[in-house]
C-alpha atoms as a PDB file:
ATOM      1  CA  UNK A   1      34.093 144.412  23.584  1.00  0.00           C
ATOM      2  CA  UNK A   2      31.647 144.697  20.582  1.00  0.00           C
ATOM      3  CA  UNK A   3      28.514 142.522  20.788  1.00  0.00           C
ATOM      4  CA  UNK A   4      28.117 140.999  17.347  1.00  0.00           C
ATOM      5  CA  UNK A   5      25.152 138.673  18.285  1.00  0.00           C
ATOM      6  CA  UNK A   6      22.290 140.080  16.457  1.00  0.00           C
ATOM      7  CA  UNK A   7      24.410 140.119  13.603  1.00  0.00           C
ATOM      8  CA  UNK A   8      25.273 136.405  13.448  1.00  0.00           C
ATOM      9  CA  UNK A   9      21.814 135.623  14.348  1.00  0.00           C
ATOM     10  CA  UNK A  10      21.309 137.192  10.940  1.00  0.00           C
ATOM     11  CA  UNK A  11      23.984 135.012   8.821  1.00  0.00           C
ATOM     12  CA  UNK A  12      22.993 131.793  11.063  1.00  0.00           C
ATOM     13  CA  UNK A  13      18.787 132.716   9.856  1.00  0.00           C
ATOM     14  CA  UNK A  14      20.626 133.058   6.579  1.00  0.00           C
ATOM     15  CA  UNK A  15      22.738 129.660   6.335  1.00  0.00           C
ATOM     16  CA  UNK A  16      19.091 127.992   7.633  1.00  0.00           C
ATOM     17  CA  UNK A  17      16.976 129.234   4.602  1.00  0.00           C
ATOM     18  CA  UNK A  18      19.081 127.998   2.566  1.00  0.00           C
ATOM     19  CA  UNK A  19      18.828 124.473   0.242  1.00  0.00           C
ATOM     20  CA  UNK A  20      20.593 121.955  -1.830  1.00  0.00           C
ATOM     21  CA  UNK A  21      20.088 124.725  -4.769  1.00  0.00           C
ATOM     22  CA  UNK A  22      22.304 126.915  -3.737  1.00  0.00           C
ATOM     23  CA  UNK A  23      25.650 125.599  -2.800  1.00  0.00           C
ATOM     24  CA  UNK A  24      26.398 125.386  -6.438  1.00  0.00           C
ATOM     25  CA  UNK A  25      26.387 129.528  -6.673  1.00  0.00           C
ATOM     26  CA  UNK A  26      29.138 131.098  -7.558  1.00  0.00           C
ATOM     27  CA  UNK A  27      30.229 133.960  -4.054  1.00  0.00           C
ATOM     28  CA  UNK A  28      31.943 137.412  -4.352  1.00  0.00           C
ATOM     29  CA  UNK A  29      34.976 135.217  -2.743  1.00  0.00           C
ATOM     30  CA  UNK A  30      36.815 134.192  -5.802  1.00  0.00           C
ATOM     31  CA  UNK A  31      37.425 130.252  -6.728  1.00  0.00           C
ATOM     32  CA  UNK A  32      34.377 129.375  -3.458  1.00  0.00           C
ATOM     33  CA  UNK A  33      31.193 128.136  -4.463  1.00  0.00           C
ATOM     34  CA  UNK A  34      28.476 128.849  -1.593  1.00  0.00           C
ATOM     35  CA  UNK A  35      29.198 125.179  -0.276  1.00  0.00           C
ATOM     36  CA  UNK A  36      32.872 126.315   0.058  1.00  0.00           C
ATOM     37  CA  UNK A  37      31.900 129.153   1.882  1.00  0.00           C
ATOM     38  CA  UNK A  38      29.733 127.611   4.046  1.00  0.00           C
ATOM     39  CA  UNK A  39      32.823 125.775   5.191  1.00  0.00           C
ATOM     40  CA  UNK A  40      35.027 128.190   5.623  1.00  0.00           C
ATOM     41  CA  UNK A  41      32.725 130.024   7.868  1.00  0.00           C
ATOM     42  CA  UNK A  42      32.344 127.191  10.128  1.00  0.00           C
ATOM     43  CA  UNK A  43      36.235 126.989  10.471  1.00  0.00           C
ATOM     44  CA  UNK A  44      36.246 130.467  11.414  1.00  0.00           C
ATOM     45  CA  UNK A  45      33.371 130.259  13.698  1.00  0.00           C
ATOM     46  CA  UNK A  46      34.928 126.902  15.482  1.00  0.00           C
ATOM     47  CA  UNK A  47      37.965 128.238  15.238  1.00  0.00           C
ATOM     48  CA  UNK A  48      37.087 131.921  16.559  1.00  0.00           C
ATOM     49  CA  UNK A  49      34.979 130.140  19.229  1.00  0.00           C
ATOM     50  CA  UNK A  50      37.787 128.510  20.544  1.00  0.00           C
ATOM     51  CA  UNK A  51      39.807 131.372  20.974  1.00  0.00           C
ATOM     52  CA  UNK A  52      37.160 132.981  22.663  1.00  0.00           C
ATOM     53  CA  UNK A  53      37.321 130.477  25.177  1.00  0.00           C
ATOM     54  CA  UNK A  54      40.536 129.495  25.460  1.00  0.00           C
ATOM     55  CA  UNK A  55      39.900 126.009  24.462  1.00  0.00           C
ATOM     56  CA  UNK A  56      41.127 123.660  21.443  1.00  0.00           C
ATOM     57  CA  UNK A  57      38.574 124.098  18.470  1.00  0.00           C
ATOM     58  CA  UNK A  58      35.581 121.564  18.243  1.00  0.00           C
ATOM     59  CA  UNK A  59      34.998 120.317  15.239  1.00  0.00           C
ATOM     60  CA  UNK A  60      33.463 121.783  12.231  1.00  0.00           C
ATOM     61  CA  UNK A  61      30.734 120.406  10.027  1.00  0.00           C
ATOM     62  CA  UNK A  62      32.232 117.997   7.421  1.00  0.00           C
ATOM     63  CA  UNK A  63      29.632 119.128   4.756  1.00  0.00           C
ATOM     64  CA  UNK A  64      26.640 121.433   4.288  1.00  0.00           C
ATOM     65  CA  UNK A  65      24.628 119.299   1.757  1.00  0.00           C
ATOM     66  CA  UNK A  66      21.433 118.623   3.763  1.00  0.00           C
ATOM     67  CA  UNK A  67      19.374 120.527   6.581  1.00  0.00           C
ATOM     68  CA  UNK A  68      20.846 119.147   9.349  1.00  0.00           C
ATOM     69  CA  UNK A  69      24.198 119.944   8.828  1.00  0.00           C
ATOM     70  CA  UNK A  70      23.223 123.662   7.726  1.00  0.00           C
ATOM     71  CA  UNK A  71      21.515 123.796  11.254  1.00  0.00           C
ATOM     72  CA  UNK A  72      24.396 122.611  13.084  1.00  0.00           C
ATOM     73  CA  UNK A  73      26.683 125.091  11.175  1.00  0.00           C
ATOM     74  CA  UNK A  74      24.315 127.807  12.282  1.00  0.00           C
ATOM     75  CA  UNK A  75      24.624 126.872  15.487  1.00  0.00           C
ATOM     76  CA  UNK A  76      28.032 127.222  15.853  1.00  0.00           C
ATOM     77  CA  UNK A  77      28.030 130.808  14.445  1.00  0.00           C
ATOM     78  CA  UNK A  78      25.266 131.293  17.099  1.00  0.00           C
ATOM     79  CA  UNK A  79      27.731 130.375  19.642  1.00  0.00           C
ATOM     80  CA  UNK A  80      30.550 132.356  17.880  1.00  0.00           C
ATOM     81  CA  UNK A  81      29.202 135.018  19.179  1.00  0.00           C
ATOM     82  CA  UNK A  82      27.932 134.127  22.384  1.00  0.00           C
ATOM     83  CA  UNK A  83      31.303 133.616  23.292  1.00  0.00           C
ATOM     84  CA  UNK A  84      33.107 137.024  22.327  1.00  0.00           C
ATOM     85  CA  UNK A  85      30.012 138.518  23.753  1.00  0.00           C
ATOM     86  CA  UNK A  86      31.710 137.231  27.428  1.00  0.00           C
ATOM     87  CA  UNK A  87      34.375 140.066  28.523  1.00  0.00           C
ATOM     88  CA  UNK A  88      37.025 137.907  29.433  1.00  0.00           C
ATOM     89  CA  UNK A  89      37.161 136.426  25.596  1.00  0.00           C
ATOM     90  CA  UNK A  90      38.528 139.886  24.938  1.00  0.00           C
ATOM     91  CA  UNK A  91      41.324 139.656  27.538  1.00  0.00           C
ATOM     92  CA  UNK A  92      44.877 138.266  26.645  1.00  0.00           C
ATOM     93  CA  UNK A  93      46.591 137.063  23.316  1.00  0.00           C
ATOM     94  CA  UNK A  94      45.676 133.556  21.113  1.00  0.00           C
ATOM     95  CA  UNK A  95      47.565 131.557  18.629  1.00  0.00           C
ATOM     96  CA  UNK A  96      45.440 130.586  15.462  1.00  0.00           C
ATOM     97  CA  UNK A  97      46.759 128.638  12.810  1.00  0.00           C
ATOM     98  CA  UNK A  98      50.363 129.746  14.126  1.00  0.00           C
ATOM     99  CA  UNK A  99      49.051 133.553  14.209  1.00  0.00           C
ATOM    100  CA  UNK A 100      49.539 135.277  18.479  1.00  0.00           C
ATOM    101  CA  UNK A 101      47.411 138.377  18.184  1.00  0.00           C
ATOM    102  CA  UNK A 102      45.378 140.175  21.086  1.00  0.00           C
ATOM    103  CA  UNK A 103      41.632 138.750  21.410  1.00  0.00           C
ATOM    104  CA  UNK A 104      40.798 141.923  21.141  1.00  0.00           C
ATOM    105  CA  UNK A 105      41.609 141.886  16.984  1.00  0.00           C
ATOM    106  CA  UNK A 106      41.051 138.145  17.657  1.00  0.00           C
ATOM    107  CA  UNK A 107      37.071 139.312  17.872  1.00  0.00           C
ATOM    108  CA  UNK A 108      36.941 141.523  15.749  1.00  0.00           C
ATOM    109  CA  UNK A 109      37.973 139.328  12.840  1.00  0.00           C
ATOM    110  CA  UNK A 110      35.754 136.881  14.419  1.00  0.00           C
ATOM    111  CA  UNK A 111      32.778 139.869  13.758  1.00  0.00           C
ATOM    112  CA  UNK A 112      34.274 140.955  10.003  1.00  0.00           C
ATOM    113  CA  UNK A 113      34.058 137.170   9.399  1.00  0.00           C
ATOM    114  CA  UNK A 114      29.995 137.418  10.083  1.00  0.00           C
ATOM    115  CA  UNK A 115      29.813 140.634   8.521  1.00  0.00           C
ATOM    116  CA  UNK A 116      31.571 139.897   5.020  1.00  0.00           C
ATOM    117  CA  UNK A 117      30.715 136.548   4.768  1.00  0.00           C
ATOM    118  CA  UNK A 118      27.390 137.307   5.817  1.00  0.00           C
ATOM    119  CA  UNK A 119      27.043 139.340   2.787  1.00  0.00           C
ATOM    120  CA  UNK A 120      29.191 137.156   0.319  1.00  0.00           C
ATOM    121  CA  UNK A 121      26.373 134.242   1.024  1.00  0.00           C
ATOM    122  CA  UNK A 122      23.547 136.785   1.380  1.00  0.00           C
ATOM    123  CA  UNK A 123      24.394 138.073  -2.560  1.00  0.00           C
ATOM    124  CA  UNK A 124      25.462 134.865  -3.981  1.00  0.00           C
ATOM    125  CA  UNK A 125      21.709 133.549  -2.956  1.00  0.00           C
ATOM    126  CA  UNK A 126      19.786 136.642  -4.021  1.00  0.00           C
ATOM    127  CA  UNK A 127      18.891 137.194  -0.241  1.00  0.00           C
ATOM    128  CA  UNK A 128      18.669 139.634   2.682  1.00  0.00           C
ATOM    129  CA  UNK A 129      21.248 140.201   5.061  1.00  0.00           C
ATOM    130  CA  UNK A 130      20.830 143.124   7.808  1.00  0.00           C
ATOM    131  CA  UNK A 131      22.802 143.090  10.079  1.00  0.00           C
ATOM    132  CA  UNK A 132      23.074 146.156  13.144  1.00  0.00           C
ATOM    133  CA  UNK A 133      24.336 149.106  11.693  1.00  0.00           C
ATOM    134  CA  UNK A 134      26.490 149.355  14.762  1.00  0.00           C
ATOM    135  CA  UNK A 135      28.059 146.240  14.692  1.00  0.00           C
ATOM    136  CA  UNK A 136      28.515 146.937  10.835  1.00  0.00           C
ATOM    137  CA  UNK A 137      30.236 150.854  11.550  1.00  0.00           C
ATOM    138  CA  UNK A 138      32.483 148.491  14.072  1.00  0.00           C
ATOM    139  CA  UNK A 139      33.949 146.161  11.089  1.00  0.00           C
ATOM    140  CA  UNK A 140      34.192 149.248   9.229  1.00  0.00           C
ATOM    141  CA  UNK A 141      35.871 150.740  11.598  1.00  0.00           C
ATOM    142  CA  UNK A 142      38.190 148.077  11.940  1.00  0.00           C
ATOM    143  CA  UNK A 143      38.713 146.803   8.292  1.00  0.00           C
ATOM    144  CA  UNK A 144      39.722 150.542   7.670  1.00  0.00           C
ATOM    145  CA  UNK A 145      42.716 150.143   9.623  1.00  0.00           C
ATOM    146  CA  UNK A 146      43.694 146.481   9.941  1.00  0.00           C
ATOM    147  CA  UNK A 147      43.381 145.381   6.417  1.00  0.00           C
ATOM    148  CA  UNK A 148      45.981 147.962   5.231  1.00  0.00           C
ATOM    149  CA  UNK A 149      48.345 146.871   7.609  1.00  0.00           C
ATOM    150  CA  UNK A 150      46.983 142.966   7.796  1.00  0.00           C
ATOM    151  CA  UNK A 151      49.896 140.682   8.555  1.00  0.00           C
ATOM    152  CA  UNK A 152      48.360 138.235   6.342  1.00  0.00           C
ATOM    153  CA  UNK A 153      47.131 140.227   3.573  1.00  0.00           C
ATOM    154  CA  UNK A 154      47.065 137.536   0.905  1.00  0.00           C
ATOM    155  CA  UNK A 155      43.497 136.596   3.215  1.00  0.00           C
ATOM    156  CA  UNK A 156      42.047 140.117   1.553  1.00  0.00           C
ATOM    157  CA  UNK A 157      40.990 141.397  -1.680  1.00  0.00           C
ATOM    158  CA  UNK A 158      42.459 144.246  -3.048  1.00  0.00           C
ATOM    159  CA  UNK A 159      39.939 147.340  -1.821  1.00  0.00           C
ATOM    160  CA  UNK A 160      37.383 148.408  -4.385  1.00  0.00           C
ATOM    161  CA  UNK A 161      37.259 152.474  -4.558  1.00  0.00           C
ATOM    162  CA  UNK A 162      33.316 152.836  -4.600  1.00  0.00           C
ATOM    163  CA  UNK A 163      31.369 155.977  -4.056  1.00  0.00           C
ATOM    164  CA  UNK A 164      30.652 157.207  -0.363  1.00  0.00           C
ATOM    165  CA  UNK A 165      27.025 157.230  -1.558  1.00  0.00           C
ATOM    166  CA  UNK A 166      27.178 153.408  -0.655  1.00  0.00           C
ATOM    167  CA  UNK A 167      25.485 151.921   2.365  1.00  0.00           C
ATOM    168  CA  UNK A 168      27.786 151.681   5.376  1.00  0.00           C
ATOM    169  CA  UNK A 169      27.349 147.577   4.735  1.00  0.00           C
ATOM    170  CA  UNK A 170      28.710 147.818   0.447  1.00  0.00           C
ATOM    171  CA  UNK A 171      31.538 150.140   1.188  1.00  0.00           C
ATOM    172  CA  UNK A 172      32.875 148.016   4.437  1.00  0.00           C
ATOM    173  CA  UNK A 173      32.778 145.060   2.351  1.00  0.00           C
ATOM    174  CA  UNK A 174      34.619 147.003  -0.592  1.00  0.00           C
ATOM    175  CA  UNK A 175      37.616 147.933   1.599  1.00  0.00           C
ATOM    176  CA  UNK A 176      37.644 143.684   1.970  1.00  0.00           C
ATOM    177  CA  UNK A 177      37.663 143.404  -1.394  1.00  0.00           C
ATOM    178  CA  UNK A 178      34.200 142.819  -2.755  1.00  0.00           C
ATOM    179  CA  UNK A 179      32.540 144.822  -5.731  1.00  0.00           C
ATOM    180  CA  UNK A 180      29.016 145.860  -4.220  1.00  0.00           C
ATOM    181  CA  UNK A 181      28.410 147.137  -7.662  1.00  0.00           C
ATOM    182  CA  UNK A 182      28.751 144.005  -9.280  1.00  0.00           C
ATOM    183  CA  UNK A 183      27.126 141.896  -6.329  1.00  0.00           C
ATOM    184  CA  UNK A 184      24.241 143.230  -4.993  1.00  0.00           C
ATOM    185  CA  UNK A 185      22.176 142.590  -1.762  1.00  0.00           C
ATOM    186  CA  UNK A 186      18.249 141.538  -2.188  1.00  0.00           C
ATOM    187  CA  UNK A 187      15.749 144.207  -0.383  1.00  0.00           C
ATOM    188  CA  UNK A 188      14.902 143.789   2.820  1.00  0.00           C
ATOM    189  CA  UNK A 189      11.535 141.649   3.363  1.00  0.00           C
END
């Protein structure tokens, strides 16, 4: 079991600072525009809550374009987590979208979706993202090995080679296809 809480506390303080301004911005995740990304992360999160709970997925948010609906998207990545960070979510095998794997990788994509995506829309709006380095060495961890062997690698980038001088955070999110070098993470406040 990997706790990933403090981490999507960090990308659901992120989705809340945001505004109107910036679902325009182009992301790191080619063809999605921050509004498009902000959707796709509350399908995951629903989605990835569900399985966590064994139940059918509630629904997501059917647009980000005001406060309110940013709020209730960051509450569902808030519960995301609250529910792998239960035991028995880890226990067993799901069906997604026609996908049975173990809920063990079931959470752990569920944790590389906070981590990458937490950085896509942390670059994209020029701000911070910090997320535990522990939970971030854990989606390294597993990125390095399931995304070479993914059974739906057409979700993934291609890995960017980037130098091991990198923070932990840049080259994780290389190996899923991003170019840290290109996109680059505001300073911590």
């Amino acid at each position: 079991m990997i706790d990933f809480r403090a981490a999507s506390d960090a990308l659901a303080d992120l989705i809340e600072q945001l505004d109107d301004d910036d679902l325009a911005r182009a992301t790191p995740c080619e063809s999605y525009t921050v509004s498009d990304l902000l959707m796709h992360i509350d399908e995951g999160a629903t989605g990835f809550t569900a399985a966590a709970c064994g139940e059918i997925s509630s629904p997501a948010v059917t647009a980000v374009n005001d406060d309110a609906s940013r709020g209730k998207l960051a509450d569902h990545v808030r519960d995301l987590a609250k529910a792998w960070a239960e035991p028995r979510a880890w226990d067993g095998d799901s069906d997604l979208a026609g996908l049975e794997l173990p809920n063990e990788t079931w959470g752990k994509i569920a944790m590389t979706e906070v981590i990458v995506h937490g950085w896509d829309l942390a670059v994209a709006t020029h701000r911070g993202f910090v997320p535990p380095e522990s939970v971030v060495l854990a989606c390294h961890d597993h990125v390095q090995g399931f995304l070479t062997e993914a059974p739906l690698p057409e979700l993934w980038g291609e890995p960017v080679p980037v130098d091991a001088t990198l923070s932990l955070l840049d080259r994780t999110v290389a190996i899923a296809g991003r170019d840290p070098r290109s996109w680059r993470l505001a300073p911590p406040a």
